[in-house]
N, C-alpha and C. Protein backbone atom coordinates (compact mmCIF):
# COMPACT_ATOMS: atom_id res chain seq x y z
N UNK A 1 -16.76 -81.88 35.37
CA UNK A 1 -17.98 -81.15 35.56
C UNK A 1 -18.81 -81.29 34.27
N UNK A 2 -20.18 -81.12 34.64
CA UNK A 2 -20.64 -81.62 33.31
C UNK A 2 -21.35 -80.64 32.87
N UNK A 3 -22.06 -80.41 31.42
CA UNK A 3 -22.11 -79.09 30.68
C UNK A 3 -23.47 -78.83 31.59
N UNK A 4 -24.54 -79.83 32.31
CA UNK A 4 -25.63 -79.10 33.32
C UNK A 4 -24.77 -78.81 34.14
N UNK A 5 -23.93 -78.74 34.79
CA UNK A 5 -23.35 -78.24 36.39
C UNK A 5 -22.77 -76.88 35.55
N UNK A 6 -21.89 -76.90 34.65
CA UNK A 6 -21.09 -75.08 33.96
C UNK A 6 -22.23 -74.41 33.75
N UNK A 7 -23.36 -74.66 33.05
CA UNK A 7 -24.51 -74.35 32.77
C UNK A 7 -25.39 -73.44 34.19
N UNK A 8 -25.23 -74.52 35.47
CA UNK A 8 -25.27 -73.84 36.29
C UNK A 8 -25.11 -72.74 37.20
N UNK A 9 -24.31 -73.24 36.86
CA UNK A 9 -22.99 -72.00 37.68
C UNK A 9 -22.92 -70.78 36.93
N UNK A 10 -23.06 -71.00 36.00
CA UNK A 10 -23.14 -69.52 34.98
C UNK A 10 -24.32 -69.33 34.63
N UNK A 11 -25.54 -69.30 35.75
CA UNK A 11 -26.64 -68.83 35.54
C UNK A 11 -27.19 -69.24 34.53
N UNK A 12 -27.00 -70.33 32.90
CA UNK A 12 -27.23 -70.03 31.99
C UNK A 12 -28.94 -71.12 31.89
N UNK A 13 -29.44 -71.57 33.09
CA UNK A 13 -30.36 -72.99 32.57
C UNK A 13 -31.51 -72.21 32.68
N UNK A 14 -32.31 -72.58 31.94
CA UNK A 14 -33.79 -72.45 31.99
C UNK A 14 -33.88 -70.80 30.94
N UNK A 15 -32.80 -70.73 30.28
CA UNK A 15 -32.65 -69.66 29.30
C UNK A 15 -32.90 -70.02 27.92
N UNK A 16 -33.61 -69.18 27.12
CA UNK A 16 -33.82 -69.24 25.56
C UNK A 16 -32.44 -69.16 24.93
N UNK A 17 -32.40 -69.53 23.51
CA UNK A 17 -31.51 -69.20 22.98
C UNK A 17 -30.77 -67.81 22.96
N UNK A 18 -32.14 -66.78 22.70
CA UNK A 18 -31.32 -65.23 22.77
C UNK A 18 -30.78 -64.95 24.45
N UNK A 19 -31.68 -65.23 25.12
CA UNK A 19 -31.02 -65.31 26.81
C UNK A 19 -29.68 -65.49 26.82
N UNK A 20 -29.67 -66.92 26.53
CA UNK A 20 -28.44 -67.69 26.37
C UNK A 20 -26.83 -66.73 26.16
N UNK A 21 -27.02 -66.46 24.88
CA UNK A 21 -26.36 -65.84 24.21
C UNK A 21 -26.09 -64.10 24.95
N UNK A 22 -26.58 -63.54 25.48
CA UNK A 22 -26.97 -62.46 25.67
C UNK A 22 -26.45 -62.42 27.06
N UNK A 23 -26.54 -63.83 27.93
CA UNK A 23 -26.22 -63.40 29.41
C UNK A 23 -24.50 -64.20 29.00
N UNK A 24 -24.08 -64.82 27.91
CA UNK A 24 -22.55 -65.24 28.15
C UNK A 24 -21.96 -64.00 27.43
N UNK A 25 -22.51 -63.06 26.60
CA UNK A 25 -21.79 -62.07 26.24
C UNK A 25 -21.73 -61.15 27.48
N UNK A 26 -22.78 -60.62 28.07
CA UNK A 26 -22.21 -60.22 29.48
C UNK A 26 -21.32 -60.64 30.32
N UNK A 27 -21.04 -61.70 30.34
CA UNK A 27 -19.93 -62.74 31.21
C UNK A 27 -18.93 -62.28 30.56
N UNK A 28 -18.55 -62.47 29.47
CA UNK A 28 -17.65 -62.04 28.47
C UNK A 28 -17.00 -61.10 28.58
N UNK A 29 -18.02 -59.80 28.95
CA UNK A 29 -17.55 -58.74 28.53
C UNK A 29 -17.39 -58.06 30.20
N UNK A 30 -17.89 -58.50 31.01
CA UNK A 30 -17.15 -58.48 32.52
C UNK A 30 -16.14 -59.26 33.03
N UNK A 31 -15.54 -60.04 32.02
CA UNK A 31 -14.18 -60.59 31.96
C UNK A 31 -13.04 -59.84 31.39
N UNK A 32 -13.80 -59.33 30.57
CA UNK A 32 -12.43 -58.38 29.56
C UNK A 32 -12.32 -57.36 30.43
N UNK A 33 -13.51 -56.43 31.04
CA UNK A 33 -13.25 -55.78 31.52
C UNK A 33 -12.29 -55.97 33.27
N UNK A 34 -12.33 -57.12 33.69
CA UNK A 34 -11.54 -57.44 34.77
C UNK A 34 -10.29 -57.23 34.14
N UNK A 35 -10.01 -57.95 33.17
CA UNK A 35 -8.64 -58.55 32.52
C UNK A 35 -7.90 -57.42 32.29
N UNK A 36 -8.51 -56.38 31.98
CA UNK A 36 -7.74 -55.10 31.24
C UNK A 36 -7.52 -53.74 32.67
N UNK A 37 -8.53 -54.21 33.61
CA UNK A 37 -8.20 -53.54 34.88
C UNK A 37 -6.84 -53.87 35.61
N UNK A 38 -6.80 -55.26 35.49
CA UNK A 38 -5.62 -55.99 36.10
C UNK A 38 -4.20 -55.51 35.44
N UNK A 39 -4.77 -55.88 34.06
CA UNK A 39 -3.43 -55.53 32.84
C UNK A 39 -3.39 -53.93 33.73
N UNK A 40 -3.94 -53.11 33.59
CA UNK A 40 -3.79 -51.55 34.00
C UNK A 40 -2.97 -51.50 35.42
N UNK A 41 -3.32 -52.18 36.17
CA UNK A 41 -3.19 -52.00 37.66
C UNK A 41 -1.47 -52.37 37.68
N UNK A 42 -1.12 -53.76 36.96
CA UNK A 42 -0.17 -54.16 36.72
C UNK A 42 1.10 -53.07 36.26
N UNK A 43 0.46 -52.97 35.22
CA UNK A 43 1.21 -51.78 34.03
C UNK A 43 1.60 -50.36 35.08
N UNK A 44 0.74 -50.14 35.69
CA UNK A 44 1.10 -48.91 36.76
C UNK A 44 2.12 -49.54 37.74
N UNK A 45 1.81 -50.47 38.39
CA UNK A 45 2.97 -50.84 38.95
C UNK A 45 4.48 -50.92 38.93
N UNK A 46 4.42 -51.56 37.98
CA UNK A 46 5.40 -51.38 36.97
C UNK A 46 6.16 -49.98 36.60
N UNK A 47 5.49 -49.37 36.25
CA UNK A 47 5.92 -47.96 36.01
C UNK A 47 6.22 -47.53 37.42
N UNK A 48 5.69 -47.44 38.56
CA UNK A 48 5.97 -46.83 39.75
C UNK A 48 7.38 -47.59 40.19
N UNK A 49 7.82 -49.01 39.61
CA UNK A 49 8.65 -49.37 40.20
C UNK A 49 9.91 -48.82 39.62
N UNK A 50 9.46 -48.50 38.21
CA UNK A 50 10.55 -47.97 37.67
C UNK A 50 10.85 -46.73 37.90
N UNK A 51 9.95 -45.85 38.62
CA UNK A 51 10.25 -44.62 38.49
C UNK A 51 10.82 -44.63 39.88
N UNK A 52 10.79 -45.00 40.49
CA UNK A 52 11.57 -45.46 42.10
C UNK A 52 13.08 -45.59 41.61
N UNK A 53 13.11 -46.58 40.85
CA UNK A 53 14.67 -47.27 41.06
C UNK A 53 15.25 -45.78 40.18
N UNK A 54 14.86 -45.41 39.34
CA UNK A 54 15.20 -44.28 38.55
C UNK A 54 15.72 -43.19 39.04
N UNK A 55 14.90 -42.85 40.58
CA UNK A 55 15.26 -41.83 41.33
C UNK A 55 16.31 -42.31 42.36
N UNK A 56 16.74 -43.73 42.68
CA UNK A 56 17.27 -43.74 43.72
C UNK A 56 19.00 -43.04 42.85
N UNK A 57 19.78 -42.70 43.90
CA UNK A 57 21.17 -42.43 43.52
C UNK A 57 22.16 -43.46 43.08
N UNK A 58 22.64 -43.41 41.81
CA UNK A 58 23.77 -44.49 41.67
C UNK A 58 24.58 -44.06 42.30
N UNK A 59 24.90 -45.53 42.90
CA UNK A 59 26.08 -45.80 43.52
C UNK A 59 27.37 -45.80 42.60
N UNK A 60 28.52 -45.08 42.85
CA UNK A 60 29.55 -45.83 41.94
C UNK A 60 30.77 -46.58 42.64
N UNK A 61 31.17 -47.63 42.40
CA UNK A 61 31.65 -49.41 43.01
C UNK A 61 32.91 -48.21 43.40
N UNK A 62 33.61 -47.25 42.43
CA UNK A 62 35.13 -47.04 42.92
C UNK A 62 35.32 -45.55 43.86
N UNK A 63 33.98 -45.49 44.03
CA UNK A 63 33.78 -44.26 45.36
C UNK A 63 34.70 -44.82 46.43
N UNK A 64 33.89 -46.14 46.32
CA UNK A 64 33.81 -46.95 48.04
C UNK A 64 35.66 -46.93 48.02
N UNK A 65 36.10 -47.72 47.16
CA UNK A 65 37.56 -47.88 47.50
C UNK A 65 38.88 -46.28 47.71
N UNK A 66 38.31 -44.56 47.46
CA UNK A 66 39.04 -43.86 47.31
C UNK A 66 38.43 -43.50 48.65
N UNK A 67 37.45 -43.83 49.64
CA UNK A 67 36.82 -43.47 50.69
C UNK A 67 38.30 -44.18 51.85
């Protein structure tokens, strides 16, 4: 792809220098903010999975054999 087609695609052509600059820091910074939603969303998950297995009841292996 060539730097007119990325250029494209990211809105950035027919922009001034401060434009320029100004609409990839927005890009930027609606990336981080995806990135750290995900990281979050993840991170909760995580925790819910642990707090699941946490609650389930151990089993213990030499129950089964005095049964």
């Amino acid at each position: 792809m060539s730097q007119e087609e990325r250029d494209a695609r990211l809105g950035l052509t027919g922009l001034t220098g401060a434009e320029r600059e100004a609409r990839v820091r927005l890009l930027r910074e609606g990336i981080e903010r995806e990135a750290a939603a995900a990281r979050a969303a993840l991170q909760a998950q995580r925790a819910a999975r642990r707090a699941q297995r946490d609650a389930e009841p151990v089993s213990d292996p030499d129950e089964g054999e005095r049964q």
